[in-house]
C-alpha atoms as a PDB file:
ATOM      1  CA  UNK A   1     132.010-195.750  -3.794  1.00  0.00           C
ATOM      2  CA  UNK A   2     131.979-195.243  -7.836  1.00  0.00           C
ATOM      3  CA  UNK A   3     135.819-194.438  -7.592  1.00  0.00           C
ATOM      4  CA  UNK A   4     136.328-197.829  -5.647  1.00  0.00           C
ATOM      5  CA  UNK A   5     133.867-199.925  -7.982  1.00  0.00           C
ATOM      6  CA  UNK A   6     134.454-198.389 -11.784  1.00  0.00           C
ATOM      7  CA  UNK A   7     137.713-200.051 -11.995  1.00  0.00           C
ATOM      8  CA  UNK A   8     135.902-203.375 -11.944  1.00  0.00           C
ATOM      9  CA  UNK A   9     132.718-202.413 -13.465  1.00  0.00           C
ATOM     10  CA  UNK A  10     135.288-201.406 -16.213  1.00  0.00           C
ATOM     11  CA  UNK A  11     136.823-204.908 -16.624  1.00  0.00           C
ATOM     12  CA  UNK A  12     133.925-206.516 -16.736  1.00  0.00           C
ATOM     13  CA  UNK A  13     132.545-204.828 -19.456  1.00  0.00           C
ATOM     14  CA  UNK A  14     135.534-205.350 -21.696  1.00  0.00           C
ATOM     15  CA  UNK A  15     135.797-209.135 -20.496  1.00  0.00           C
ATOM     16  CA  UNK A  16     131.418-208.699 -21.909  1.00  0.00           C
ATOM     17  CA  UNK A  17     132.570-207.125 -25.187  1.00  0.00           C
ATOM     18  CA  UNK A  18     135.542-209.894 -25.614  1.00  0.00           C
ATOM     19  CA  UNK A  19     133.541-212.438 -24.491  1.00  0.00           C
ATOM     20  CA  UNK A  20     130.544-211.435 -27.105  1.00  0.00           C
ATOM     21  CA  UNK A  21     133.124-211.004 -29.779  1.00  0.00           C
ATOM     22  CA  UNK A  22     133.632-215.024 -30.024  1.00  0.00           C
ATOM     23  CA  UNK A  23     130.537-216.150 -28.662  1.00  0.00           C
ATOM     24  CA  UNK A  24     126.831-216.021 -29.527  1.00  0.00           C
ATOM     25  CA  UNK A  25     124.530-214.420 -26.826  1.00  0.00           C
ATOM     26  CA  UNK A  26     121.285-212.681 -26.295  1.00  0.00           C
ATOM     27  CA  UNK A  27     120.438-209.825 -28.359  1.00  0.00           C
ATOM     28  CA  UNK A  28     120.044-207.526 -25.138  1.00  0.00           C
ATOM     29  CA  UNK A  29     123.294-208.684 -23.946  1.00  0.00           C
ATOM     30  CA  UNK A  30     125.145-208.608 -27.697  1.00  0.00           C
ATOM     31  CA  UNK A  31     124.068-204.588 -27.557  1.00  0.00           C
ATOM     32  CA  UNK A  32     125.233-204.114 -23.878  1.00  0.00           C
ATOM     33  CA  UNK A  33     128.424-205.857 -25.199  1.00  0.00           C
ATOM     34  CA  UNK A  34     128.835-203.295 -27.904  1.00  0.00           C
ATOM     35  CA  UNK A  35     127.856-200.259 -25.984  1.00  0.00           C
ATOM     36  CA  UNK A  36     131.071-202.296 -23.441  1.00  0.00           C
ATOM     37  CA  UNK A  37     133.597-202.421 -26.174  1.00  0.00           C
ATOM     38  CA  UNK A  38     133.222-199.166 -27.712  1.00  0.00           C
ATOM     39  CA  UNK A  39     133.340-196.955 -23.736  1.00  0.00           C
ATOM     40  CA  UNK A  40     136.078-195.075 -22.293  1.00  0.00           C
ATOM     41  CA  UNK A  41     136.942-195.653 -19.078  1.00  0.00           C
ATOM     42  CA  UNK A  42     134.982-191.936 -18.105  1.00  0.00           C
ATOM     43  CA  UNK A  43     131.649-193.321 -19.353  1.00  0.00           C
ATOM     44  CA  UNK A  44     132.379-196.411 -16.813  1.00  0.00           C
ATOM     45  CA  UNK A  45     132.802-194.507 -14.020  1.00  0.00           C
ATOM     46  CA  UNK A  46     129.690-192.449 -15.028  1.00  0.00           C
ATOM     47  CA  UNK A  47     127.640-195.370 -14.863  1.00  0.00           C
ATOM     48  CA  UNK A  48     128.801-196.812 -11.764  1.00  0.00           C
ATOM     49  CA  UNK A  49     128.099-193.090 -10.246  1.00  0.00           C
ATOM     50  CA  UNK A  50     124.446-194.106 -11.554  1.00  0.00           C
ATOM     51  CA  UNK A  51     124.362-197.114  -9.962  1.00  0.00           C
ATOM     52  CA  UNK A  52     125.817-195.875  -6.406  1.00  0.00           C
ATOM     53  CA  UNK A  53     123.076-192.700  -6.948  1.00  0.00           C
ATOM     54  CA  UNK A  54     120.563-195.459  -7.099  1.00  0.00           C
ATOM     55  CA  UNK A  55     121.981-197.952  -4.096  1.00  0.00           C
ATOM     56  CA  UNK A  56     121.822-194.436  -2.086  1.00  0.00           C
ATOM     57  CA  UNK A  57     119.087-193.848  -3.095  1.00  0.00           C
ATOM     58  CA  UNK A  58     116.947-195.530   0.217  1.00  0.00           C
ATOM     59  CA  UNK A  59     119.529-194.449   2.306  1.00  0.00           C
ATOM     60  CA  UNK A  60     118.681-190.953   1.677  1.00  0.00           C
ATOM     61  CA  UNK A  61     115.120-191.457   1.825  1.00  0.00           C
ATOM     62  CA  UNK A  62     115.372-192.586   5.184  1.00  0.00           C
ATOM     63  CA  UNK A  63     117.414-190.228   5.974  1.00  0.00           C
ATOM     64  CA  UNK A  64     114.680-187.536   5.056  1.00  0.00           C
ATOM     65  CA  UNK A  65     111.870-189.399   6.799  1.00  0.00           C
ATOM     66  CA  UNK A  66     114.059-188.809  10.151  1.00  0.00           C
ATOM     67  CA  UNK A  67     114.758-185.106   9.616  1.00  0.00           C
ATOM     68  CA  UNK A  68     111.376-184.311   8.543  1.00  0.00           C
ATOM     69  CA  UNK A  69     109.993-186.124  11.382  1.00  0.00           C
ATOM     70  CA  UNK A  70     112.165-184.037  13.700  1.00  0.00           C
ATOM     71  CA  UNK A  71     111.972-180.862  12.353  1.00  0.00           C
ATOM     72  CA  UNK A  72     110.087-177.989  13.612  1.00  0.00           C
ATOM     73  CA  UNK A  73     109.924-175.774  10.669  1.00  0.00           C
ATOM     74  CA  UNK A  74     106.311-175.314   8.350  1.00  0.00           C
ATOM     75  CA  UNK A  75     105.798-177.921   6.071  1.00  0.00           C
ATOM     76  CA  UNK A  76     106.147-177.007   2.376  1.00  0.00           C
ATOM     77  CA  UNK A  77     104.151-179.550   0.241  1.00  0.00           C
ATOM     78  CA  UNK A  78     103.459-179.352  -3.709  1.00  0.00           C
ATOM     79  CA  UNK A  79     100.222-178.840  -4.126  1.00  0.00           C
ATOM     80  CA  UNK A  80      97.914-180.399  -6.235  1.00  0.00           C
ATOM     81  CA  UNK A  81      96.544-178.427  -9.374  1.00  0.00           C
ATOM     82  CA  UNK A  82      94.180-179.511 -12.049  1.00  0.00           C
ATOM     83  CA  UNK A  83      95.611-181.391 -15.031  1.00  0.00           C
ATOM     84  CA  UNK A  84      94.371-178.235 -17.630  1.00  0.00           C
ATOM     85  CA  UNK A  85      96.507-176.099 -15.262  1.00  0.00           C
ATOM     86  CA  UNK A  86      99.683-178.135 -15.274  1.00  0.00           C
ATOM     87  CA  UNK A  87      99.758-178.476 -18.602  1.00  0.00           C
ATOM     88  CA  UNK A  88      99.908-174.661 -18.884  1.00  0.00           C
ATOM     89  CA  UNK A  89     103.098-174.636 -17.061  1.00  0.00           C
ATOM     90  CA  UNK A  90     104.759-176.911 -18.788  1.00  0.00           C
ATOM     91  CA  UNK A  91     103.823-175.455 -22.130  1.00  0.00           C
ATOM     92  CA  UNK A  92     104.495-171.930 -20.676  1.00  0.00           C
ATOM     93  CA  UNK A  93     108.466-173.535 -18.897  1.00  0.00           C
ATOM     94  CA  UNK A  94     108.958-175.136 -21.733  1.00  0.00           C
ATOM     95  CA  UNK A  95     108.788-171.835 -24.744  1.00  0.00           C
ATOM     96  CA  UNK A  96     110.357-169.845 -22.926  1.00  0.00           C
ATOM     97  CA  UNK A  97     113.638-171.694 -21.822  1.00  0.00           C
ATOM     98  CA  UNK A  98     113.857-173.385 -25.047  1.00  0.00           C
ATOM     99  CA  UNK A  99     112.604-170.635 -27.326  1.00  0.00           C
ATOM    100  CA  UNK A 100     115.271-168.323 -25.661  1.00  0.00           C
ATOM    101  CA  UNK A 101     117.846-170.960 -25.778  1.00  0.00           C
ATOM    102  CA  UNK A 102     117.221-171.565 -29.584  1.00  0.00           C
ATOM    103  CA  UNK A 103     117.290-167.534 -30.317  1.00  0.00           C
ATOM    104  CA  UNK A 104     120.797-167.570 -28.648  1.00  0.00           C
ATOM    105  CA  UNK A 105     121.736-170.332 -31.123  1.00  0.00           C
ATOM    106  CA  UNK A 106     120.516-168.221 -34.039  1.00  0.00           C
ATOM    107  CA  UNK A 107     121.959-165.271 -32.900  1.00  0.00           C
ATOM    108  CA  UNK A 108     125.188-167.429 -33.125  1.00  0.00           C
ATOM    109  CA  UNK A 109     124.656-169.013 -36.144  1.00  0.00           C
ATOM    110  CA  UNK A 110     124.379-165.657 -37.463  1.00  0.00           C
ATOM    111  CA  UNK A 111     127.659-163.822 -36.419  1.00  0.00           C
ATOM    112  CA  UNK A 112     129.388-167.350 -38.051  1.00  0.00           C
ATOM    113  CA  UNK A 113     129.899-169.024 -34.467  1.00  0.00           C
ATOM    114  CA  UNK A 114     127.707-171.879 -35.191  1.00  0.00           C
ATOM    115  CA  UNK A 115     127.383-174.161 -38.892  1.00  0.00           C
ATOM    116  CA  UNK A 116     124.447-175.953 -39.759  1.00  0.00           C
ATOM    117  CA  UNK A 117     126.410-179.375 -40.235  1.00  0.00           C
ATOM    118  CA  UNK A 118     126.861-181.263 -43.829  1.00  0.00           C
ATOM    119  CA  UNK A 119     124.601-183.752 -43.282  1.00  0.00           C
ATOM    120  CA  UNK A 120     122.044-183.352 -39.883  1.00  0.00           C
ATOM    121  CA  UNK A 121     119.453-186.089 -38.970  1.00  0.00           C
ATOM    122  CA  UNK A 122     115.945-186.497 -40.332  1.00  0.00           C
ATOM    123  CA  UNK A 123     113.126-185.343 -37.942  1.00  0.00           C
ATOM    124  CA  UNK A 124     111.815-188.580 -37.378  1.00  0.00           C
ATOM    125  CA  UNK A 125     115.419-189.448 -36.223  1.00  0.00           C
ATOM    126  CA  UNK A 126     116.114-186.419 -34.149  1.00  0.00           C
ATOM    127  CA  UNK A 127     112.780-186.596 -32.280  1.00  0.00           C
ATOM    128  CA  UNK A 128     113.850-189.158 -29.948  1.00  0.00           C
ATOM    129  CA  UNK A 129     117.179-188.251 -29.194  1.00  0.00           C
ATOM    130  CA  UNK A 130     115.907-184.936 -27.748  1.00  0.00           C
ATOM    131  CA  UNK A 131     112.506-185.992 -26.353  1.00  0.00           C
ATOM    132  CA  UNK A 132     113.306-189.055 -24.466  1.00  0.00           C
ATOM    133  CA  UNK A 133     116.298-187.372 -22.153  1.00  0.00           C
ATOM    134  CA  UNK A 134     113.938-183.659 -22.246  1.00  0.00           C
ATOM    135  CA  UNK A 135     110.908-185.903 -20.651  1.00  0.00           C
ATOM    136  CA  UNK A 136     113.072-188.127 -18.776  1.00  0.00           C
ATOM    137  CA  UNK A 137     115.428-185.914 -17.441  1.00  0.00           C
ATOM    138  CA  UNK A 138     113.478-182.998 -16.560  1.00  0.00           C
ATOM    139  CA  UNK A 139     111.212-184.838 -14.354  1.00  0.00           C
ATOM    140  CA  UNK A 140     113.280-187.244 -12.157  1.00  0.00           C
ATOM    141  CA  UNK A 141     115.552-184.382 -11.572  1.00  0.00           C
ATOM    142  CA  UNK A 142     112.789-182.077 -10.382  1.00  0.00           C
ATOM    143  CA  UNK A 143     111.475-184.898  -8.656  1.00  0.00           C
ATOM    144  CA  UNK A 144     114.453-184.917  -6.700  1.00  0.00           C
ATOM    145  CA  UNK A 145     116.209-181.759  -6.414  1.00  0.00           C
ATOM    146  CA  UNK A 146     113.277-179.037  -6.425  1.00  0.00           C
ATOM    147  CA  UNK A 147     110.620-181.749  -4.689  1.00  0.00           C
ATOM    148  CA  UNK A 148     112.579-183.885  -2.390  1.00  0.00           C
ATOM    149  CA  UNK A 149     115.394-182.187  -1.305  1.00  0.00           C
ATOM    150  CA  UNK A 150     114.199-178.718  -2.005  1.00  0.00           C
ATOM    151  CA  UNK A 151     111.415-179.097   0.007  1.00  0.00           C
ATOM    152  CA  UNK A 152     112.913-180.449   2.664  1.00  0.00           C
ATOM    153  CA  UNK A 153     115.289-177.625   3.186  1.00  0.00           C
ATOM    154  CA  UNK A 154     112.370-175.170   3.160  1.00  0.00           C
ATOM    155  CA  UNK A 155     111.885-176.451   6.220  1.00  0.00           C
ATOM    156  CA  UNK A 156     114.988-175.681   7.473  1.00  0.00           C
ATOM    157  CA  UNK A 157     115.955-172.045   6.104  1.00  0.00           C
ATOM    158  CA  UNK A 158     113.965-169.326   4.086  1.00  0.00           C
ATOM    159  CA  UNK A 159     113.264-169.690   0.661  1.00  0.00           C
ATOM    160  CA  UNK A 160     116.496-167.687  -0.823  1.00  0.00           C
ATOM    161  CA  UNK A 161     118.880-169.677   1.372  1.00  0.00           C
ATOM    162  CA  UNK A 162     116.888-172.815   0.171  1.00  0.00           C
ATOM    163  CA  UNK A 163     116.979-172.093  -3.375  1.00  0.00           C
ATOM    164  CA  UNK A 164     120.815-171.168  -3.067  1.00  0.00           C
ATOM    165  CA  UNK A 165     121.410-173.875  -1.442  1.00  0.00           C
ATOM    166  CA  UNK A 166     120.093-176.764  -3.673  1.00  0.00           C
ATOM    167  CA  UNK A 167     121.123-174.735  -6.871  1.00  0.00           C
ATOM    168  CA  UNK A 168     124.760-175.151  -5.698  1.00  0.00           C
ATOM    169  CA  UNK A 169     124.256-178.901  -5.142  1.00  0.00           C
ATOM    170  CA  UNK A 170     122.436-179.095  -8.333  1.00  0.00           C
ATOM    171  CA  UNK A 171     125.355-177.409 -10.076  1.00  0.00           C
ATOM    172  CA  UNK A 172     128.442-179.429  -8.428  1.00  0.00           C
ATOM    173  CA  UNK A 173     126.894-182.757  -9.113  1.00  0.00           C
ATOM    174  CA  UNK A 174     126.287-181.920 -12.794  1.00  0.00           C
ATOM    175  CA  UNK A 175     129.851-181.478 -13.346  1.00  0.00           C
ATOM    176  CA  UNK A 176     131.080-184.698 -11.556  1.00  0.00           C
ATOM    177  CA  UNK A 177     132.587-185.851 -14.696  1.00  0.00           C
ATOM    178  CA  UNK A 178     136.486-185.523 -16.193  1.00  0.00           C
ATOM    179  CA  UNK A 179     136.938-182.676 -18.795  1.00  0.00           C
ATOM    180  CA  UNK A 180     137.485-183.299 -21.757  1.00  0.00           C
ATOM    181  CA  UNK A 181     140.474-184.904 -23.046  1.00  0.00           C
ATOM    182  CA  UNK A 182     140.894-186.561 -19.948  1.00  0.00           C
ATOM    183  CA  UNK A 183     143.186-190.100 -20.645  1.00  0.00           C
ATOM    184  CA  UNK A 184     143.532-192.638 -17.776  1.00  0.00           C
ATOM    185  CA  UNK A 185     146.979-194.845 -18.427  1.00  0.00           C
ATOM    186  CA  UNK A 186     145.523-197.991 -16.729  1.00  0.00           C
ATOM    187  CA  UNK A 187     142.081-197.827 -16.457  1.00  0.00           C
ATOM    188  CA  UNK A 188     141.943-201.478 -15.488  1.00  0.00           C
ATOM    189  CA  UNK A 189     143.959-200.370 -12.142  1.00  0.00           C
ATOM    190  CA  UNK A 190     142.093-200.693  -8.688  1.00  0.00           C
ATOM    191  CA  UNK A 191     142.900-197.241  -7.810  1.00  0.00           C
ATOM    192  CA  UNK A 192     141.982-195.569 -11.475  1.00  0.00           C
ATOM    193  CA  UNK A 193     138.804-194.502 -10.566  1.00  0.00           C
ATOM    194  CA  UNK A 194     140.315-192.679  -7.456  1.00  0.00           C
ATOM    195  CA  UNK A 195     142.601-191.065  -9.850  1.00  0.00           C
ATOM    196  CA  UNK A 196     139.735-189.800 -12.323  1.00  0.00           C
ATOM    197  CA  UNK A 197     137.935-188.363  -8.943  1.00  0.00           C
ATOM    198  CA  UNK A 198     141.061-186.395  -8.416  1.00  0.00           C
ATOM    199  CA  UNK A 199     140.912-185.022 -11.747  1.00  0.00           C
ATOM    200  CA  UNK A 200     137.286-184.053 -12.178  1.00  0.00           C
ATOM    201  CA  UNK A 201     137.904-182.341  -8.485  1.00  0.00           C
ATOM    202  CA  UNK A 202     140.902-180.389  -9.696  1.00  0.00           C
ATOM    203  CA  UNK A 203     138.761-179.090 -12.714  1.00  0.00           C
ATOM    204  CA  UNK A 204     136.605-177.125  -9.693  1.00  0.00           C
ATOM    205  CA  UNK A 205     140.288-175.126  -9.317  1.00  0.00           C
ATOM    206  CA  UNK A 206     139.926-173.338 -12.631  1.00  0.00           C
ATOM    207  CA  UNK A 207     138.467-169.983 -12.468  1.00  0.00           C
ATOM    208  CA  UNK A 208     137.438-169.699 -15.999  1.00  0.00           C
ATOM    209  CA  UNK A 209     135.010-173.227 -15.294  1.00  0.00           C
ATOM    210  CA  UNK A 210     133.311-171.317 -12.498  1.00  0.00           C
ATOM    211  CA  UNK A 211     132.687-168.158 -14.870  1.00  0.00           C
ATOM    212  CA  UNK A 212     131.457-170.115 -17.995  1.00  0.00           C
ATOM    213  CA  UNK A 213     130.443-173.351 -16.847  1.00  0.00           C
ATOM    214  CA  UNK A 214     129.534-173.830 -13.230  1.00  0.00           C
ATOM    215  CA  UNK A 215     127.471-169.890 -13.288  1.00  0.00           C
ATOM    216  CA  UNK A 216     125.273-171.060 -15.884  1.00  0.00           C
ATOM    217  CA  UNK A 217     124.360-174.745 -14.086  1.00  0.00           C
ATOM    218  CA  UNK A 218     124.114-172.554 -11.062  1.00  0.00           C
ATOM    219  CA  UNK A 219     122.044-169.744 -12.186  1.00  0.00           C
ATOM    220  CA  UNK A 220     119.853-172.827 -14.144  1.00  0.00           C
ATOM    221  CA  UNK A 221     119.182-174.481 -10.866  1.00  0.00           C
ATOM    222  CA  UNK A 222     118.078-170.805  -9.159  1.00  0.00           C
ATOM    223  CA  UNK A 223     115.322-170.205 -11.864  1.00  0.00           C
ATOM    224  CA  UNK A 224     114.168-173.655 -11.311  1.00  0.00           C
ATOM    225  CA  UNK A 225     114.213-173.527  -7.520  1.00  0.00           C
ATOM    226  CA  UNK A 226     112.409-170.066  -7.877  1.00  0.00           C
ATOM    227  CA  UNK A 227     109.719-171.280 -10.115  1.00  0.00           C
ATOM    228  CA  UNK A 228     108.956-173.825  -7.917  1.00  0.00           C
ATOM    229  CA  UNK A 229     108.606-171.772  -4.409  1.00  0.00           C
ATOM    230  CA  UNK A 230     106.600-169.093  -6.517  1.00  0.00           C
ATOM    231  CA  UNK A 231     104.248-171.899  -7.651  1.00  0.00           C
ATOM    232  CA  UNK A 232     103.851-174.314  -5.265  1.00  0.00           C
ATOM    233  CA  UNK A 233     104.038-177.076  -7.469  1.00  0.00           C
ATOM    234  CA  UNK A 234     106.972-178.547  -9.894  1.00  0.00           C
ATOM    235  CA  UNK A 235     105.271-178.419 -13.425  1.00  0.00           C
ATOM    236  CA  UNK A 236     106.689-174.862 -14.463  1.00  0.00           C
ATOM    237  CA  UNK A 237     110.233-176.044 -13.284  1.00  0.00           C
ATOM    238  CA  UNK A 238     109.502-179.219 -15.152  1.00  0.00           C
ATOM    239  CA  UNK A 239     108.700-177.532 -18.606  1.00  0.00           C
ATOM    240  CA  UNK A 240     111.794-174.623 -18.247  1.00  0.00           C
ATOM    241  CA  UNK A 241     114.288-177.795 -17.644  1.00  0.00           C
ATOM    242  CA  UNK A 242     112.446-179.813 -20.495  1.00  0.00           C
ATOM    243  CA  UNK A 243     112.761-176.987 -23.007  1.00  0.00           C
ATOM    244  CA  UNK A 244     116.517-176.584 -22.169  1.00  0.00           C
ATOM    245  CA  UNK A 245     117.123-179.887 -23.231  1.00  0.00           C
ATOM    246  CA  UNK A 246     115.059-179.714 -26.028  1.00  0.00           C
ATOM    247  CA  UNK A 247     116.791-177.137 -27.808  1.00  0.00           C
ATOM    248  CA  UNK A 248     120.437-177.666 -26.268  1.00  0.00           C
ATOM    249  CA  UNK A 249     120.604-181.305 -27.264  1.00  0.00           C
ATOM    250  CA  UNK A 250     118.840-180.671 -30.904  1.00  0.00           C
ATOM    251  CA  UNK A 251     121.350-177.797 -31.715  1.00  0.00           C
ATOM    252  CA  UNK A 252     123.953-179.531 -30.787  1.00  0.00           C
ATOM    253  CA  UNK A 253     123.011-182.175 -33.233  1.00  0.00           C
ATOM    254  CA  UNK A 254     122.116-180.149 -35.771  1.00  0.00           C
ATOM    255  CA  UNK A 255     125.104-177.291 -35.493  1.00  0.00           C
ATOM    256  CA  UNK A 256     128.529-177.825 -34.956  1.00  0.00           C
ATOM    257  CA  UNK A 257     131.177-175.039 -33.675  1.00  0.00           C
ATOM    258  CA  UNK A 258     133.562-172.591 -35.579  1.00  0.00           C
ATOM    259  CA  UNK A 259     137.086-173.095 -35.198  1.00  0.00           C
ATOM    260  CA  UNK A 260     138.806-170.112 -33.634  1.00  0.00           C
ATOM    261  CA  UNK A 261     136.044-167.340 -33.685  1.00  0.00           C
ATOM    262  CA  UNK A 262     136.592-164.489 -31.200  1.00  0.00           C
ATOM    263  CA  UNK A 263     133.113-165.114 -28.732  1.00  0.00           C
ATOM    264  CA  UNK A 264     135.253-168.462 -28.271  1.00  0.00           C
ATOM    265  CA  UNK A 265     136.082-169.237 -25.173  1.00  0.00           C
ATOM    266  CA  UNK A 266     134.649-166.231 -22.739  1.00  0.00           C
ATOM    267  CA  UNK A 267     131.484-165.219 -24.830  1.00  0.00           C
ATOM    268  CA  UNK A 268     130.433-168.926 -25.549  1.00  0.00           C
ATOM    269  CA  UNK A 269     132.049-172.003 -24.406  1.00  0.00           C
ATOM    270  CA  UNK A 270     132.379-175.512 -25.365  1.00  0.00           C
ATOM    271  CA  UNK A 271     128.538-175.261 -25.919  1.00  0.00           C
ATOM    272  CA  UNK A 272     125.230-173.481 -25.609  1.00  0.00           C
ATOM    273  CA  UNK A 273     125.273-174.118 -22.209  1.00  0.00           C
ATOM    274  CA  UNK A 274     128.797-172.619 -21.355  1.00  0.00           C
ATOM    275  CA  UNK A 275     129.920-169.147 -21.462  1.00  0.00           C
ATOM    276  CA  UNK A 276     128.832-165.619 -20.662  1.00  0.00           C
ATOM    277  CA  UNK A 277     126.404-164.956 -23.409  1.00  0.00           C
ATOM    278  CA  UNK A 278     123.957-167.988 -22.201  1.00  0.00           C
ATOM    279  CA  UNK A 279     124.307-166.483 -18.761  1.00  0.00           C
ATOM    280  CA  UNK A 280     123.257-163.475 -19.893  1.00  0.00           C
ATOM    281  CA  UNK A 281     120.656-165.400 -21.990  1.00  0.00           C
ATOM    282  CA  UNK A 282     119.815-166.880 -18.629  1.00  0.00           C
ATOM    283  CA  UNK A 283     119.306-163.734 -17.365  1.00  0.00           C
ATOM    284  CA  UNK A 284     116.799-162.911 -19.643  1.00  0.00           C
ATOM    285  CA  UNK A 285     114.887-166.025 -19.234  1.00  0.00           C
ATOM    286  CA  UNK A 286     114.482-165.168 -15.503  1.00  0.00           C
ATOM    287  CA  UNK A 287     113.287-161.669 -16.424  1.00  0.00           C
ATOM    288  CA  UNK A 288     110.573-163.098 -18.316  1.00  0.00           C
ATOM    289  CA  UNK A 289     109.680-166.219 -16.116  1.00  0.00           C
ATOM    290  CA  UNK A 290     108.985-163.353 -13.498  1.00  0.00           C
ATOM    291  CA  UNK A 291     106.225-162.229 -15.342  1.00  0.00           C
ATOM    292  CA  UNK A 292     105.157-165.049 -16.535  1.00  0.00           C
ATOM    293  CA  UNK A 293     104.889-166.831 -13.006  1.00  0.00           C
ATOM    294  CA  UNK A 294     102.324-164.096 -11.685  1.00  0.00           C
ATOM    295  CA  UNK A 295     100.160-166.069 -13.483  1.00  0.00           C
ATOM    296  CA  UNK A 296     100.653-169.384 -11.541  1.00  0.00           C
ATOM    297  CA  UNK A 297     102.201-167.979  -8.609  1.00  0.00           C
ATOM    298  CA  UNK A 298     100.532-169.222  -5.227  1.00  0.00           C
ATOM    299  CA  UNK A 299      99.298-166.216  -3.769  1.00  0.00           C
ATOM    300  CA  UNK A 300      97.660-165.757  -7.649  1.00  0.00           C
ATOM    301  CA  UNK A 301      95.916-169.205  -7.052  1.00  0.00           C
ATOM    302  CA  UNK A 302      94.745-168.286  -3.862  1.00  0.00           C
ATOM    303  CA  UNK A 303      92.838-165.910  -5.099  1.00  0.00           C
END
């Protein structure tokens, strides 16, 4: 659906940006006109992906509704826990994926992979730009993947298989974008956004994205999935995916990359989120969220 509807959605934002160029309109639609004029075709198709996600979305609801109401399996609700309790897991998610993440960066910036760039944003300017996606983010996707859908596949296969199974989903959809560099000749075409689909798919062929990029998403999605069966409830997976954001969205506004420096492109990637070194950061994080969930595990509450 987004590759059939991003060629159009694509002209007519540019006929918006033209059309605001001579004319006076609305403030909200003179900034939408902007945002228009100054998009590659990629962040077009992005968008309409949005949209379809969201025109879906009842679809799949209703689609759940049937197979929970057929299946046989246990139920596996979230439970409810007191308000002192959830805030605990957040705070608890949230230092230890971003306080890892952010030593990794250090650690970096230290063996001269990373620069602290000439002339980084205020505070008060930064704050937003990392807190708005870090609250907004983390929530509506554990909302979806570790509530909805993760939940309903515990009713349908044990908890490993569950976790594995979502974590993959979680990982392919994150990378249904082009890589970078990617140039469409006539992105006005009907059939353009088919042929940006057939390039983000052929990205999935290169063995080096599956070792530096698609592990890490992957192994991301397992500690979240995890942290949710252990607990019962989605405010510890809430606060690691919040704290990830946090720190990989403020480093990467406030440090910019090395030119040709040897970690590059095995050790670390295109960013903090790519390459063996966070998945061995990763690693660590899950070591440590294993202790720390005995704390808030179920069987712990039970008690």
């Amino acid at each position: 659906m987004t590759a059939v509807i991003s060629p159009w959605v694509y002209q007519a934002g540019k006929q918006l940006a033209a059309t605001a160029a001579v004319s006076n309109l609305p403030v909200a639609v003179e900034w939408l006109a902007a945002a228009c004029g100054r998009s590659k075709f990629s962040r077009f198709f992005d968008r309409s992906l949005l949209l379809c996600a969201l025109l879906g979305l009842p679809f799949l609801l209703r689609r759940i509704r049937k197979l929970r109401a057929g299946a046989t399996g246990e139920e596996s609700p979230l439970i409810k826990v007191s308000w002192q309790l959830a805030a605990a897991q957040i705070l608890t998610g949230c230092v230890i994926a971003g306080g890892l993440l952010w030593a990794l960066g250090g650690i970096l910036e230290a063996v001269g992979f990373y620069s602290l760039k000439s002339n980084p944003p205020t505070f008060v300017k930064l704050l937003p730009k990392i807190l708005i996606p870090a609250v907004v983010t983390s929530l509506l996707e554990e909302w979806l993947f570790r509530g909805v859908l993760l939940g309903l596949w515990l009713r349908f296969a044990r908890p490993v298989a569950a976790c594995i199974g979502i974590s993959l989903l979680f990982a392919f959809l994150h990378f249904l974008q082009p890589p970078d560099g990617t140039i469409i000749a006539n992105p006005g075409h009907p059939l353009a956004g088919f042929e940006l689909l057939g390039k983000i798919l052929l990205h999935f062929t290169d063995p080096m994205f599956f070792i530096t990029d698609f592990a890490t998403l992957l192994a991301i999605g397992l500690i979240l999935a995890w942290a949710r069966v252990r607990t019962g409830a989605l405010w510890f997976s809430i606060g690691l995916h919040a704290g990830w954001i946090l720190s990989f969205k403020a480093f990467n506004i406030l440090y910019k990359q090395v030119p040709d420096h040897y970690l590059s492109p095995w050790g670390v990637g295109d960013n903090l989120r790519s390459g063996l070194l966070p998945l061995v950061t990763l690693g660590l994080t899950a070591i440590v969220c294993h202790f720390a969930l005995q704390r808030f595990s179920v069987s712990h509450a039970s008690r």
